[in-house]
C-alpha atoms as a PDB file:
ATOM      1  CA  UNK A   1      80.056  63.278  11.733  1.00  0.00           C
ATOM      2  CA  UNK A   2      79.729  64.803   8.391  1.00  0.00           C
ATOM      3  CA  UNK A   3      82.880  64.730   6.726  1.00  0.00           C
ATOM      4  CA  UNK A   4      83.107  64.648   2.543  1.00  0.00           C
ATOM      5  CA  UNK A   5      84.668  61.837   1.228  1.00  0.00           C
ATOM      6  CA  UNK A   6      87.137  63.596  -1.461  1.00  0.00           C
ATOM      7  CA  UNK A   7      88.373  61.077  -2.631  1.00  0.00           C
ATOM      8  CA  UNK A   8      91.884  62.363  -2.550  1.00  0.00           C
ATOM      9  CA  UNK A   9      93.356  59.978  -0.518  1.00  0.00           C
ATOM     10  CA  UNK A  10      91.979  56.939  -2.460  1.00  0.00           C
ATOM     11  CA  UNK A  11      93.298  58.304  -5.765  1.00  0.00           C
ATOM     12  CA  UNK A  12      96.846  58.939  -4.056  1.00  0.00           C
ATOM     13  CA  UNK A  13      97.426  56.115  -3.033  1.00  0.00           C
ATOM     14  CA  UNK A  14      96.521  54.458  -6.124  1.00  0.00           C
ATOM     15  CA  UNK A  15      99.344  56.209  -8.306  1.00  0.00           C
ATOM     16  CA  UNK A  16     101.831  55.625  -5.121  1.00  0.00           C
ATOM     17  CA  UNK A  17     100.676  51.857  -5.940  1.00  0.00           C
ATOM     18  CA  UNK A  18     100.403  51.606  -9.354  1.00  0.00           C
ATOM     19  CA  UNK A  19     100.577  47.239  -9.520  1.00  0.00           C
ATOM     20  CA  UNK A  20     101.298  45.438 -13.055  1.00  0.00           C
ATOM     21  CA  UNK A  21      99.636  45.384 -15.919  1.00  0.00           C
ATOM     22  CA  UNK A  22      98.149  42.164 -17.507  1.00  0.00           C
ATOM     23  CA  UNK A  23      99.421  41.946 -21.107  1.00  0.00           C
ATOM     24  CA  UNK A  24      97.606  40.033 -23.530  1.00  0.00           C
ATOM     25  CA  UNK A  25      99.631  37.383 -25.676  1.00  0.00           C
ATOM     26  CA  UNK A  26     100.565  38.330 -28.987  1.00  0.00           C
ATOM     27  CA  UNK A  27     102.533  36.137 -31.574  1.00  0.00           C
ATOM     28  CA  UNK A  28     104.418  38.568 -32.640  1.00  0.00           C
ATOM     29  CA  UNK A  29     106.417  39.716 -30.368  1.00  0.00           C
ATOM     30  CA  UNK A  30     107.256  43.310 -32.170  1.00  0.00           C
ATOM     31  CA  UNK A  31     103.521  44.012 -31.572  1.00  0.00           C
ATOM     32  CA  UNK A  32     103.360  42.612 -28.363  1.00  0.00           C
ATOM     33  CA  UNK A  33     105.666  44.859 -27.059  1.00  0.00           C
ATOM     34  CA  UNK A  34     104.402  47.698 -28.405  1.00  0.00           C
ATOM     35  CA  UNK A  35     101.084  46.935 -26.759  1.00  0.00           C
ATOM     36  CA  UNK A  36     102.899  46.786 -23.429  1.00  0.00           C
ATOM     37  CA  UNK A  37     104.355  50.077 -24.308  1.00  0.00           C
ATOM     38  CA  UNK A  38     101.009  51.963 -25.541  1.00  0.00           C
ATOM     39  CA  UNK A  39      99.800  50.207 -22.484  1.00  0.00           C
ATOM     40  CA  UNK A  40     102.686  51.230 -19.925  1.00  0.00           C
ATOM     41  CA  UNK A  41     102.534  54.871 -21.409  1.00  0.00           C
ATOM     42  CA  UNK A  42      98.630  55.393 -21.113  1.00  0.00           C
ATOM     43  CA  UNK A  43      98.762  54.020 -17.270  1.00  0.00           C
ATOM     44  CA  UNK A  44     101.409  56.556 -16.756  1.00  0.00           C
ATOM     45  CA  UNK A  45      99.317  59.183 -18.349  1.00  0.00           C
ATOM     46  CA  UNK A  46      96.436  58.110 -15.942  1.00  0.00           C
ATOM     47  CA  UNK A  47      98.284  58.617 -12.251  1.00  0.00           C
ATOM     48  CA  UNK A  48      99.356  61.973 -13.646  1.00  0.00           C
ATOM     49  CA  UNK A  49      96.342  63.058 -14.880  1.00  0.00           C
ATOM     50  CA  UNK A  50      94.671  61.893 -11.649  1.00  0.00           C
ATOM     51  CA  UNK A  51      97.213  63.547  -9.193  1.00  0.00           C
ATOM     52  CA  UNK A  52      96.591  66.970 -11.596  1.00  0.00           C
ATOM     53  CA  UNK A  53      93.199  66.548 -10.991  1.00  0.00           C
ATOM     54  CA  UNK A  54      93.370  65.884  -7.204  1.00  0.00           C
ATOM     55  CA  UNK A  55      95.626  69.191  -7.107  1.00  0.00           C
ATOM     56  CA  UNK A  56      92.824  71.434  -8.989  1.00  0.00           C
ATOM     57  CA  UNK A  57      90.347  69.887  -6.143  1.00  0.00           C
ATOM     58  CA  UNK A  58      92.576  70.653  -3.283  1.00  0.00           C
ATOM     59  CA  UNK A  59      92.867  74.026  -4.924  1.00  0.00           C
ATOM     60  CA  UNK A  60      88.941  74.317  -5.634  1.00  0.00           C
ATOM     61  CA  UNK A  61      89.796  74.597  -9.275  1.00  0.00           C
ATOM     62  CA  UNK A  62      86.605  72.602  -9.925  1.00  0.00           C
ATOM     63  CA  UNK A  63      86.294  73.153 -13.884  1.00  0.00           C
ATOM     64  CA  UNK A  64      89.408  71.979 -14.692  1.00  0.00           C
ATOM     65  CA  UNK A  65      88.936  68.465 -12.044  1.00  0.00           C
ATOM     66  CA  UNK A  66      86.255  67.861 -13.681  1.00  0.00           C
ATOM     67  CA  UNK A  67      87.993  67.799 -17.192  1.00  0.00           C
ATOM     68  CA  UNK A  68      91.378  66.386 -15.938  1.00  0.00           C
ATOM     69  CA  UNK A  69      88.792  63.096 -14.606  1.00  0.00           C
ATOM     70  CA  UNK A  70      87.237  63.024 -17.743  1.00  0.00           C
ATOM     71  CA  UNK A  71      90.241  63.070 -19.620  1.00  0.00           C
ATOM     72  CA  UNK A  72      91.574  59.817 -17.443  1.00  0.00           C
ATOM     73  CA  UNK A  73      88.336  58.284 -18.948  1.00  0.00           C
ATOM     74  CA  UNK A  74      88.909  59.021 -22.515  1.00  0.00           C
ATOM     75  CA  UNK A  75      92.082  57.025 -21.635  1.00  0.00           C
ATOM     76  CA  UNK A  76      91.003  54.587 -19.308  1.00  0.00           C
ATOM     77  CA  UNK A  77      86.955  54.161 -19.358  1.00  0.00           C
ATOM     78  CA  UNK A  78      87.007  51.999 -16.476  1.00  0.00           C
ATOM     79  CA  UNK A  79      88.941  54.261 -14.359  1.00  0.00           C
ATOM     80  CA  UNK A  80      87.194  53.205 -10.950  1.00  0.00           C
ATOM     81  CA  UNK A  81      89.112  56.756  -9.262  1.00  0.00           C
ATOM     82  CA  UNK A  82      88.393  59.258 -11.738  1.00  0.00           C
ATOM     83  CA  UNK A  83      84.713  57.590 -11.816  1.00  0.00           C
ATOM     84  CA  UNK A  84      84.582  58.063  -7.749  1.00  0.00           C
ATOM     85  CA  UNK A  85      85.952  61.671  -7.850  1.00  0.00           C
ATOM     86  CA  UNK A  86      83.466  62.768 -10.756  1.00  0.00           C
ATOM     87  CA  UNK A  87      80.631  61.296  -8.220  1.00  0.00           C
ATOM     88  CA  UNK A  88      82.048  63.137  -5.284  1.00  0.00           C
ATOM     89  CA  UNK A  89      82.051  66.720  -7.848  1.00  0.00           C
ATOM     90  CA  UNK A  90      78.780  66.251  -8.631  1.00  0.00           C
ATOM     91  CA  UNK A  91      77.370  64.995  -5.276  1.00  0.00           C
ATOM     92  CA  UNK A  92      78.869  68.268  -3.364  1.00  0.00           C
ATOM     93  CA  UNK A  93      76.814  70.007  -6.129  1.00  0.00           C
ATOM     94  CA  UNK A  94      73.731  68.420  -5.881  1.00  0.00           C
ATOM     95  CA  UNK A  95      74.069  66.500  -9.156  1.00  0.00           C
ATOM     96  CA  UNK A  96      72.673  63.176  -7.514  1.00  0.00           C
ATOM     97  CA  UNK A  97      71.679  61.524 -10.888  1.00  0.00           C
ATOM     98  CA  UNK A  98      74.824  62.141 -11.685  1.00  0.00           C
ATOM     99  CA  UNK A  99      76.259  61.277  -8.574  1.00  0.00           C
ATOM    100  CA  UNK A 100      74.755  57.498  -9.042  1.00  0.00           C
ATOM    101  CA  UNK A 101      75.756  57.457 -12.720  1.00  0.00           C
ATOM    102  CA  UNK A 102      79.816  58.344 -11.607  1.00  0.00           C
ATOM    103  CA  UNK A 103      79.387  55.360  -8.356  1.00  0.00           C
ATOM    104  CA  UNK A 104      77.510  53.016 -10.699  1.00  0.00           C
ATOM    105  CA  UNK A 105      80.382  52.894 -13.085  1.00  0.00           C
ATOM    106  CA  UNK A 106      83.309  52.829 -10.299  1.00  0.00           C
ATOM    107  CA  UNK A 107      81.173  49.897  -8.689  1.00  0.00           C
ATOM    108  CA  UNK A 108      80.920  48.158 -12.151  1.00  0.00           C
ATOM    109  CA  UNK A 109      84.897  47.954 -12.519  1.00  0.00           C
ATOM    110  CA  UNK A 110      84.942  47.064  -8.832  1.00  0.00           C
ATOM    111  CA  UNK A 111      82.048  45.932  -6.975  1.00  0.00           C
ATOM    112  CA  UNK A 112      83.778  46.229  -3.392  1.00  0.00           C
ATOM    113  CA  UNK A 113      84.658  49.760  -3.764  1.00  0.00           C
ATOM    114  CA  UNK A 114      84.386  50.656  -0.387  1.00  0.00           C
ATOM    115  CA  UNK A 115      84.522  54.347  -0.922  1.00  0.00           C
ATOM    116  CA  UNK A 116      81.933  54.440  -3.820  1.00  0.00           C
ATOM    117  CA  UNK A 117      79.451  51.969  -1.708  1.00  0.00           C
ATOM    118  CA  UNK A 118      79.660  54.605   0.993  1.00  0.00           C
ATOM    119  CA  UNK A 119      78.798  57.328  -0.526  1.00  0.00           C
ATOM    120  CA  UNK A 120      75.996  55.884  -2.948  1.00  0.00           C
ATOM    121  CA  UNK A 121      74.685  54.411   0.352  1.00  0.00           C
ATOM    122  CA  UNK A 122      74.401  57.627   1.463  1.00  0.00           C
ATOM    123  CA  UNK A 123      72.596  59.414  -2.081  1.00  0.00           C
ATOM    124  CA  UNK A 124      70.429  56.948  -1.005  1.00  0.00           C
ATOM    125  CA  UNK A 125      70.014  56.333   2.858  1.00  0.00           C
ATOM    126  CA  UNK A 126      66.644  59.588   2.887  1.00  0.00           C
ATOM    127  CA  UNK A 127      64.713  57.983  -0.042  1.00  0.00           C
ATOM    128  CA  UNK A 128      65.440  54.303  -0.088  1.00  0.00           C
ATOM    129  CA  UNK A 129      66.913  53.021   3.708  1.00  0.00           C
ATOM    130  CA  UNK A 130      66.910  49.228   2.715  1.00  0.00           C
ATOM    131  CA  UNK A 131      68.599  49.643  -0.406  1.00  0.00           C
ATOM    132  CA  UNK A 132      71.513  52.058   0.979  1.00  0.00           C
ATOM    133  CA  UNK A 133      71.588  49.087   4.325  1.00  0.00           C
ATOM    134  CA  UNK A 134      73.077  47.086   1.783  1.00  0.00           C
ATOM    135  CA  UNK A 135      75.178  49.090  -0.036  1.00  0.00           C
ATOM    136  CA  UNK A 136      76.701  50.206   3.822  1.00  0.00           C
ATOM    137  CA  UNK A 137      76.754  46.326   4.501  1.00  0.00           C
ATOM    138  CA  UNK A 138      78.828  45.649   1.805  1.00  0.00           C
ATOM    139  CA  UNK A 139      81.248  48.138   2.400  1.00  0.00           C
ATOM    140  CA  UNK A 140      82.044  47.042   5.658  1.00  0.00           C
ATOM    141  CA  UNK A 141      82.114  43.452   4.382  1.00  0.00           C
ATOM    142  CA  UNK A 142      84.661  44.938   2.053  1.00  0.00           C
ATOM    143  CA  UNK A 143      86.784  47.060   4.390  1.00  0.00           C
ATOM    144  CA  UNK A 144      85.213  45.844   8.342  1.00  0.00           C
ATOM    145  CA  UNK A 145      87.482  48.509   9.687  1.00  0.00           C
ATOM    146  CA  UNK A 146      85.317  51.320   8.166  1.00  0.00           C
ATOM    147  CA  UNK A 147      84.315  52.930  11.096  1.00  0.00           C
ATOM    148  CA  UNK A 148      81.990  55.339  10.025  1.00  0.00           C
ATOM    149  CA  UNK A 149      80.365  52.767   7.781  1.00  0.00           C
ATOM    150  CA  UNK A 150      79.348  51.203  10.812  1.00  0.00           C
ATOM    151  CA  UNK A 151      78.045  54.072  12.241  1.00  0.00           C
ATOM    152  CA  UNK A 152      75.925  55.273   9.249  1.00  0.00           C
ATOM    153  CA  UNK A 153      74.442  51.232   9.589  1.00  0.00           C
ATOM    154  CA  UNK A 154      73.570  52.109  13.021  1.00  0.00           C
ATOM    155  CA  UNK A 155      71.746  55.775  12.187  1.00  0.00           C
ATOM    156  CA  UNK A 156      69.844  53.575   9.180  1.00  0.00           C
ATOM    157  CA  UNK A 157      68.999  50.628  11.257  1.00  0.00           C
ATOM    158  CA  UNK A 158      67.546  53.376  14.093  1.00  0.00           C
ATOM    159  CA  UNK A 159      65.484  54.968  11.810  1.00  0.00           C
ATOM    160  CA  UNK A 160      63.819  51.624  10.912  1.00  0.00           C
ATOM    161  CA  UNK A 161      63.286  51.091  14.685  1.00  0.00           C
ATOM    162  CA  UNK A 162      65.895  48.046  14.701  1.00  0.00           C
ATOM    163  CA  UNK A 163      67.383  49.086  17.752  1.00  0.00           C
ATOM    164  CA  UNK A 164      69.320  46.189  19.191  1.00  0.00           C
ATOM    165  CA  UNK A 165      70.748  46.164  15.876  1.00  0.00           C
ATOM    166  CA  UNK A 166      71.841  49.348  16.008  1.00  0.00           C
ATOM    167  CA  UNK A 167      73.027  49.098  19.142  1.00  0.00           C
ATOM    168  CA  UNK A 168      75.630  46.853  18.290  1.00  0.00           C
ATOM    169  CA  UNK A 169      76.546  49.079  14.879  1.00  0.00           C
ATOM    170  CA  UNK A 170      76.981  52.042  16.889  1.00  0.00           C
ATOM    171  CA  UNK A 171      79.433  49.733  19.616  1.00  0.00           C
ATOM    172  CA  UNK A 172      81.346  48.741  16.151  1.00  0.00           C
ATOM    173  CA  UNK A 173      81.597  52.132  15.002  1.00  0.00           C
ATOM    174  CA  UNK A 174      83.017  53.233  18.604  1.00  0.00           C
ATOM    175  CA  UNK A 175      85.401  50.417  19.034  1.00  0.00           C
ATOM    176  CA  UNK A 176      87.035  51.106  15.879  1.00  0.00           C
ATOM    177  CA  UNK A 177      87.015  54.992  15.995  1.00  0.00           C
ATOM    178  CA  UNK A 178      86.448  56.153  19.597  1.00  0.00           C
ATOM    179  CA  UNK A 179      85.995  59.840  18.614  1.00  0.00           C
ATOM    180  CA  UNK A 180      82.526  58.940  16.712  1.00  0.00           C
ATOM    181  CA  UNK A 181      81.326  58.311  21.088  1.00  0.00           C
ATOM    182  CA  UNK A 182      80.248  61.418  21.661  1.00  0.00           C
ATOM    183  CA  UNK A 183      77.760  61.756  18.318  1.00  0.00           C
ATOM    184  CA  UNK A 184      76.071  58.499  19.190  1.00  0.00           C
ATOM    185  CA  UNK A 185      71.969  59.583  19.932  1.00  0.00           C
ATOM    186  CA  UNK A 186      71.591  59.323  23.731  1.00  0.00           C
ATOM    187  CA  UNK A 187      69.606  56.308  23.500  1.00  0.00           C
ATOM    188  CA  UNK A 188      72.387  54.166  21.732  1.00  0.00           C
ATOM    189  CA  UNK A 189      75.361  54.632  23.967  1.00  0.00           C
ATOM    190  CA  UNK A 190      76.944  52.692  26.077  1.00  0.00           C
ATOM    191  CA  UNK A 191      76.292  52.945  29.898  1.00  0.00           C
ATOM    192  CA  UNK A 192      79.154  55.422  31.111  1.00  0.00           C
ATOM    193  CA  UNK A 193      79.779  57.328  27.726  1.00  0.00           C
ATOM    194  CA  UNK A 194      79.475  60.928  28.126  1.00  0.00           C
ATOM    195  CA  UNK A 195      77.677  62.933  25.447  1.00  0.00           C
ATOM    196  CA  UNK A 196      79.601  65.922  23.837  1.00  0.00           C
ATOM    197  CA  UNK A 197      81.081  68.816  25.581  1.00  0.00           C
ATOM    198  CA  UNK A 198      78.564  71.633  25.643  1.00  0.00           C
ATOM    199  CA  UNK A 199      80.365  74.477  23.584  1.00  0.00           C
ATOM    200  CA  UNK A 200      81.649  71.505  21.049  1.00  0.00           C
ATOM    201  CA  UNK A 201      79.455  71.096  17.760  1.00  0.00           C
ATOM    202  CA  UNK A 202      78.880  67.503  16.786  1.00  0.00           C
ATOM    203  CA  UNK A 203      79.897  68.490  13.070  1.00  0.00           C
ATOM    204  CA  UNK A 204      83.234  67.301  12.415  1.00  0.00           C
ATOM    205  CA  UNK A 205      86.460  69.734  12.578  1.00  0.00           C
ATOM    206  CA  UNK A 206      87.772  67.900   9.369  1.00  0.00           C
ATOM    207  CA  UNK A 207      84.758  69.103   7.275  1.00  0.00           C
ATOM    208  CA  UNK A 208      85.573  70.410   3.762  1.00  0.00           C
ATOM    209  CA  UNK A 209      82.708  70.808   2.476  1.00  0.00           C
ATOM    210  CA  UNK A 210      79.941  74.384   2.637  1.00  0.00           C
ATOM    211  CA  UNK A 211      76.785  74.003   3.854  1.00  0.00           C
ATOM    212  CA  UNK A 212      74.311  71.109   2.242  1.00  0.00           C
ATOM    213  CA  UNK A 213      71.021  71.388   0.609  1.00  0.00           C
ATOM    214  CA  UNK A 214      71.042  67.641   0.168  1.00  0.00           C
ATOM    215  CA  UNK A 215      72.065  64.931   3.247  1.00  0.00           C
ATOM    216  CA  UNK A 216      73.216  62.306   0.759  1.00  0.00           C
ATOM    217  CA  UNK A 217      76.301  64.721  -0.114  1.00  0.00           C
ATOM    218  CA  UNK A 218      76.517  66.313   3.715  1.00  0.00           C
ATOM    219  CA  UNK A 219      77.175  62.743   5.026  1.00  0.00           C
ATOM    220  CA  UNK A 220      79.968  61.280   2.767  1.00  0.00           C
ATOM    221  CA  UNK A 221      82.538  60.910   4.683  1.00  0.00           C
ATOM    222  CA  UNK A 222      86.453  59.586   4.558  1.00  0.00           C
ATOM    223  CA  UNK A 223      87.227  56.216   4.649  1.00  0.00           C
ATOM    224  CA  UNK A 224      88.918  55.054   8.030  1.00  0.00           C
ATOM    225  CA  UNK A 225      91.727  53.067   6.006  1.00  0.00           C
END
């Protein structure tokens, strides 16, 4: 069940999508189209810099993410992906504080961030359950197909002894992701659903991440999207 949430995919698929830009009016129009320009240029600059930086991840060239998402910054401050990604460096290395700082600031450009929800819900779901309940309820509120979301509302609601509550999370998680059956506890699951095989670890074969220290960053997890 512990997979990292990289990232990767989110960022993608935002430079696939790259939508228009809202252009402030300008009398003159000279200026006005060089704002578009400076404006057209630096988005361009952006989905490079964040496909360079997804590369150096994939590659483990850490150092040099880390800088290619802070340069999108100096560009674009409010860069919600190269926020998330900085979280998701400094979560698989402990940073938490840092961790919260990086989700904070993808959350405050946008507040249904599904991705940066989850995995602040998870820096979270050891120390503060109620708080990180939220955070996992507003994710799926954002994205209700977020299996694993679910699932991670079901582990926090059994830990608080709610557990017709999360019952019902765990059936959620299942029905949208049936492979996530065989890692709900014994006492959650359906009647008729086998436990896992034997041999078979419940870990997850898509893991990219080392060992943990820290649960917050050996949950997070990619989005079911």
């Amino acid at each position: 069940m512990r997979r990292i949430w990289t990232g990767v995919g989110a960022a993608l698929a935002l430079a696939a999508g790259a939508g228009l830009w809202a252009v402030t009016t300008d009398p003159d129009p000279a200026s006005q189209d060089a704002a578009f320009d400076n404006l057209n240029g630096n988005r361009l600059k952006t989905d490079a810099l964040l496909e360079s930086g997804l590369l150096q991840v994939r590659y483990q060239d850490i150092p040099h993410a880390k800088a290619t998402f802070e340069r999108v910054l100096e560009l674009d401050p409010k860069n919600k992906l190269a926020w998330y990604n900085l979280g998701v460096l400094a979560q698989n290395e402990g940073r938490r504080t840092d961790a919260h700082k990086a989700y904070d600031a993808a959350l405050k450009t946008d507040p249904s961030y599904t991705s940066a929800l989850f995995n602040k819900a998870l820096l979270l779901k050891t120390n503060d359950p109620d708080k990180a309940l939220a955070l996992l309820r507003r994710a799926v509120a954002a994205d209700p197909k977020a299996s694993t979301a679910h699932f991670h509302i079901g582990e926090t609601l059994a830990l608080k002894g709610r557990d017709e509550q999360a019952r019902d999370a765990y059936r959620r998680a299942v029905e949208l992701d049936t492979s996530l059956r065989s890692q709900v506890p014994e006492p959650y699951r359906e009647p008729g659903d086998a436990g896992p095989p034997p041999a078979e670890s419940a870990e997850s074969a898509e893991s990219a991440e080392s060992a943990e220290s820290d649960e917050s960053a050996e949950n997070s997890e990619t989005p079911e999207r």
